[in-house]
N, C-alpha and C. Protein backbone atom coordinates (compact mmCIF):
# COMPACT_ATOMS: atom_id res chain seq x y z
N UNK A 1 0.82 -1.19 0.00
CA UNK A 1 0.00 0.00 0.00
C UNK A 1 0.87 1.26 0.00
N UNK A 2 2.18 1.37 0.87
CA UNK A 2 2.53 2.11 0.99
C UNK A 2 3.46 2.84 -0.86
N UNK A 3 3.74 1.79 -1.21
CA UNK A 3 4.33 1.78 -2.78
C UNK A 3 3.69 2.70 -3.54
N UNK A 4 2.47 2.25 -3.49
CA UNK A 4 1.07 2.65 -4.28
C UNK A 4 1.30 4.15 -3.64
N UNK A 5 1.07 4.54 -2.81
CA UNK A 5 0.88 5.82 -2.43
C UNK A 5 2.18 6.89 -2.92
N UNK A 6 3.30 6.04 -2.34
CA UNK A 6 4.75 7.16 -2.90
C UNK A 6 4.30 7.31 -4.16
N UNK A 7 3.81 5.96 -5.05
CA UNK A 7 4.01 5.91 -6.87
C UNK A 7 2.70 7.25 -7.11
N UNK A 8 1.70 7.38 -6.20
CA UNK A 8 0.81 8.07 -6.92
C UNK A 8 0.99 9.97 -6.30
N UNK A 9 1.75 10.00 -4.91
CA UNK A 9 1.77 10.94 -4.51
C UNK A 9 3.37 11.50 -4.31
N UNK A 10 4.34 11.27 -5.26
CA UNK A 10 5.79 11.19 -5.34
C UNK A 10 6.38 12.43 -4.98
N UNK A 11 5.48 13.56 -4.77
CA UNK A 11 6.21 15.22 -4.23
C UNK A 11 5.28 15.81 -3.19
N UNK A 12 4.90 14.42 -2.61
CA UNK A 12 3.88 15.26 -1.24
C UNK A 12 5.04 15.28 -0.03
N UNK A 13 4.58 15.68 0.76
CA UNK A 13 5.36 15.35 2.30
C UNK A 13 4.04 15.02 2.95
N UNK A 14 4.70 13.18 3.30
CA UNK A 14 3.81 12.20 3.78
C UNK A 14 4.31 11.85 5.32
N UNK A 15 3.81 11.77 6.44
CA UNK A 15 4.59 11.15 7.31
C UNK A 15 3.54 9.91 8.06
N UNK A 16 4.84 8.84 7.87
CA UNK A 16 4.81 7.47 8.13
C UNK A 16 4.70 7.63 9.74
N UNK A 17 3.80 6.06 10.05
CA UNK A 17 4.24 6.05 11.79
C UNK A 17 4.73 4.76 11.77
N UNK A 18 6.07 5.01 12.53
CA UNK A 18 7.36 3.89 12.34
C UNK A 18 6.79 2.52 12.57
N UNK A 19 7.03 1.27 11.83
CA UNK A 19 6.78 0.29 12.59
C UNK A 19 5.47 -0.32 12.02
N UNK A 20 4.32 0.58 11.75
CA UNK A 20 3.16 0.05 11.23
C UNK A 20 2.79 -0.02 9.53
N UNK A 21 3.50 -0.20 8.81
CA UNK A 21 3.80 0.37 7.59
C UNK A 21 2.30 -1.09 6.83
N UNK A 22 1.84 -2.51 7.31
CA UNK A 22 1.24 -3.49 6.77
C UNK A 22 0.04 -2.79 7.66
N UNK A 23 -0.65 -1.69 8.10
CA UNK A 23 -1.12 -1.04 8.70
C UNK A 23 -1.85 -0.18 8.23
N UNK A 24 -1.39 0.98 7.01
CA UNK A 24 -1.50 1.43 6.12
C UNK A 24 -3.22 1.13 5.48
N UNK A 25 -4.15 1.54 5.28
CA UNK A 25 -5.27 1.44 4.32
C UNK A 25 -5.55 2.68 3.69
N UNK A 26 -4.86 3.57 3.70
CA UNK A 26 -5.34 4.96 2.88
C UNK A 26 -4.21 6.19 2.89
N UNK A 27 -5.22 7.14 2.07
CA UNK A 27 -4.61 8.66 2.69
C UNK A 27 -6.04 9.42 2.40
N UNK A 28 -5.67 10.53 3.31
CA UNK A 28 -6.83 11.73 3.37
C UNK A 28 -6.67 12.91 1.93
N UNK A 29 -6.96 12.56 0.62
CA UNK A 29 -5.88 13.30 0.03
C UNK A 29 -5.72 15.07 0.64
N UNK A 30 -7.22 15.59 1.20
CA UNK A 30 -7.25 16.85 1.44
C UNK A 30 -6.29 17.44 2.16
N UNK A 31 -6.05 16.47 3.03
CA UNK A 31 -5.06 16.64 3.98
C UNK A 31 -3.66 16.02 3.67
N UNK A 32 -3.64 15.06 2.91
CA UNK A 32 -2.45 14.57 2.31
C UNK A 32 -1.62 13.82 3.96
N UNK A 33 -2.74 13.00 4.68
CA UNK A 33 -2.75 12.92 5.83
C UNK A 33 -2.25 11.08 5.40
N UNK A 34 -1.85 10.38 6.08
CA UNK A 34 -2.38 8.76 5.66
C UNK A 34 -2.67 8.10 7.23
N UNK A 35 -3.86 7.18 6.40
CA UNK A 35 -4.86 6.56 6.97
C UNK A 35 -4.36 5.35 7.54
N UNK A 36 -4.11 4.73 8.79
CA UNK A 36 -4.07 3.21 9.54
C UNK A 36 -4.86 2.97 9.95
N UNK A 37 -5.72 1.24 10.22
CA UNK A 37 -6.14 0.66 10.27
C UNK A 37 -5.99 0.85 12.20
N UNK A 38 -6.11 0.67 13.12
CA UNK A 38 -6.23 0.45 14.22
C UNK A 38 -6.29 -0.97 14.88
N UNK A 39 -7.55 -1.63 14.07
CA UNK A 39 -6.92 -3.08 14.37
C UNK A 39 -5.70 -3.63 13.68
N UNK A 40 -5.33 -3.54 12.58
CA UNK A 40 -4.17 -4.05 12.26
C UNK A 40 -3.09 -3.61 12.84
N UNK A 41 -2.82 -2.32 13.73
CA UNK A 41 -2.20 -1.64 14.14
C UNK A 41 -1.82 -2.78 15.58
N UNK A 42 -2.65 -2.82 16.40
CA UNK A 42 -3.52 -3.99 17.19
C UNK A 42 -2.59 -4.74 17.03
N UNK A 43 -2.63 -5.55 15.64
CA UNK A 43 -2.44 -6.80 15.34
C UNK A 43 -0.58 -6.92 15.42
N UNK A 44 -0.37 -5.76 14.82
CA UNK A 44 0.97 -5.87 14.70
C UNK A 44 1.71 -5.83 16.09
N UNK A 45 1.45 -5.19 16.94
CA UNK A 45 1.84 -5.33 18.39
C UNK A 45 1.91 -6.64 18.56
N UNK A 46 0.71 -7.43 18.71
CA UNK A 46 0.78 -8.49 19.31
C UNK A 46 1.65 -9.43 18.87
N UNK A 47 1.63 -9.48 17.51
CA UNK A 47 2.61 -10.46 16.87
C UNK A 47 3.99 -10.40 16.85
N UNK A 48 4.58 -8.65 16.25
CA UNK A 48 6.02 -8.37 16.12
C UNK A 48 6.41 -8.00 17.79
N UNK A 49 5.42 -7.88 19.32
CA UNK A 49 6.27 -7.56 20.35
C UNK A 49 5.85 -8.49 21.04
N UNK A 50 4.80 -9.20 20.72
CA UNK A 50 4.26 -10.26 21.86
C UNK A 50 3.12 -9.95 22.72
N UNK A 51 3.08 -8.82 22.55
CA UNK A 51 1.91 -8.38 23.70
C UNK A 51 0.28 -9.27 23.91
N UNK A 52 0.03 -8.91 24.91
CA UNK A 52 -1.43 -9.65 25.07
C UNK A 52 -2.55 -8.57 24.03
N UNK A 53 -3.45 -8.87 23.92
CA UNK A 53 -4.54 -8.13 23.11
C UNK A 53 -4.35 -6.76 23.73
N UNK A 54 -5.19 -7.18 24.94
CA UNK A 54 -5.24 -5.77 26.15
C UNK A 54 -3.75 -5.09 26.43
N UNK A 55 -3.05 -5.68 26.47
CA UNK A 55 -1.68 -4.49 26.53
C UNK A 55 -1.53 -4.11 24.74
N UNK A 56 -1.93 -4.60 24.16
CA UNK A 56 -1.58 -3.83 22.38
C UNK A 56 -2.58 -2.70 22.44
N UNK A 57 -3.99 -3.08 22.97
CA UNK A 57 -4.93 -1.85 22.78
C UNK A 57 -4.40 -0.78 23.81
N UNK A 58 -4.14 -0.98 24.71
CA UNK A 58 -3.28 0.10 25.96
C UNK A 58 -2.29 0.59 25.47
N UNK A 59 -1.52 0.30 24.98
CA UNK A 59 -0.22 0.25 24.41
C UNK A 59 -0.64 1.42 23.44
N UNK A 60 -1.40 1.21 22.36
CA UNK A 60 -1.94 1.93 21.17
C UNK A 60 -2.66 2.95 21.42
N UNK A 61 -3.44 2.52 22.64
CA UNK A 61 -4.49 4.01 22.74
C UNK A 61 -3.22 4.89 23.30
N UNK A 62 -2.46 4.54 24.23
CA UNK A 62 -1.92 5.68 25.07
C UNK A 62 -0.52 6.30 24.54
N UNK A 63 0.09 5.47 23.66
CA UNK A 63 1.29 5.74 23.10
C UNK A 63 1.45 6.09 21.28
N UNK A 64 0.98 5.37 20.72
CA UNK A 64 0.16 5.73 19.26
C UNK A 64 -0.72 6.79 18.88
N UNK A 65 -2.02 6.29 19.13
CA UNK A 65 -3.07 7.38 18.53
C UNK A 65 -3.42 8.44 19.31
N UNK A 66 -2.48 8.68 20.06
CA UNK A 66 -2.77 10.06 20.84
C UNK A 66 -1.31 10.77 20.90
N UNK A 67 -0.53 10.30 20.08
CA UNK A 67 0.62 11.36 19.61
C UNK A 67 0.47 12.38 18.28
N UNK A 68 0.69 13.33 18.62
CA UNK A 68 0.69 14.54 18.06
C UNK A 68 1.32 15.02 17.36
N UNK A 69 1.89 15.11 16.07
CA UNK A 69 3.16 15.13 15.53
C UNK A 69 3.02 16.35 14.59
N UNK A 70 2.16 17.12 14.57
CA UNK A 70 1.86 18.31 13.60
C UNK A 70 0.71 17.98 12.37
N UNK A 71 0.82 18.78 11.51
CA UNK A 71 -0.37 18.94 10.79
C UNK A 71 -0.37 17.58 10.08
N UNK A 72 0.29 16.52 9.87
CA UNK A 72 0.50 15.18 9.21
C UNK A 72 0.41 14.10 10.03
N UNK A 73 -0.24 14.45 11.08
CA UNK A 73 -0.03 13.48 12.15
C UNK A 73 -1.00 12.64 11.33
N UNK A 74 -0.81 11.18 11.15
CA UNK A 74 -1.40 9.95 10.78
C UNK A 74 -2.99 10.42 11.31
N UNK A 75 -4.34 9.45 10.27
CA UNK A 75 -5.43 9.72 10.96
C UNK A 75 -5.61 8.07 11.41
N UNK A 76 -6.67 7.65 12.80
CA UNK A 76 -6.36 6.27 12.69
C UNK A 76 -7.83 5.54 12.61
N UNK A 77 -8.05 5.23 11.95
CA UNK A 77 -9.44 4.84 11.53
C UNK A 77 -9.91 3.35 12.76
N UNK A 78 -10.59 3.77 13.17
CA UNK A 78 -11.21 2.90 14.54
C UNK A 78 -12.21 1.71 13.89
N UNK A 79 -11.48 0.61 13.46
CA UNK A 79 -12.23 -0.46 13.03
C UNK A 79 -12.39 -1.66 14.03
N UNK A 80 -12.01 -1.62 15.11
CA UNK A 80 -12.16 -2.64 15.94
C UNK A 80 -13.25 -2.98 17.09
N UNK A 81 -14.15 -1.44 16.66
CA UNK A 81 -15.38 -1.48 17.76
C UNK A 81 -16.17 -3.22 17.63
């Protein structure tokens, strides 16, 4: 996904959040923002650090999707309700 996006958006300034890159399902073009998945986000914790479910969602709510990084900050699309 991420390919697809450099190939179609090759002179934007995009910013990645390290680590979750199979995570990836979009971009905002208005914002030229890109879009992660939350459960896959989820998913990747558990698998690449080991974590239990409940420490990946803790982990994610408190350290991930509530970092602030300026006007490109990643948006994170909440699919795991």
């Amino acid at each position: 996904m991420i390919e697809n996006i450099l190939e179609w958006f090759p002179e934007d300034e995009l910013l990645f959040a390290e680590g979750f890159d199979d995570a990836v399902i979009g971009i905002e073009e208005a914002s030229m923002r890109i879009i992660y998945s939350c459960s896959k986000c989820i998913d990747i914790l558990i698998e690449r650090d080991g974590m239990t479910e409940e420490e990946a969602m803790e982990f994610f709510d408190y350290n991930v999707s509530t970092a602030y990084v300026g006007e490109k900050t990643p948006i994170w699309c909440i699919d795991y309700l």
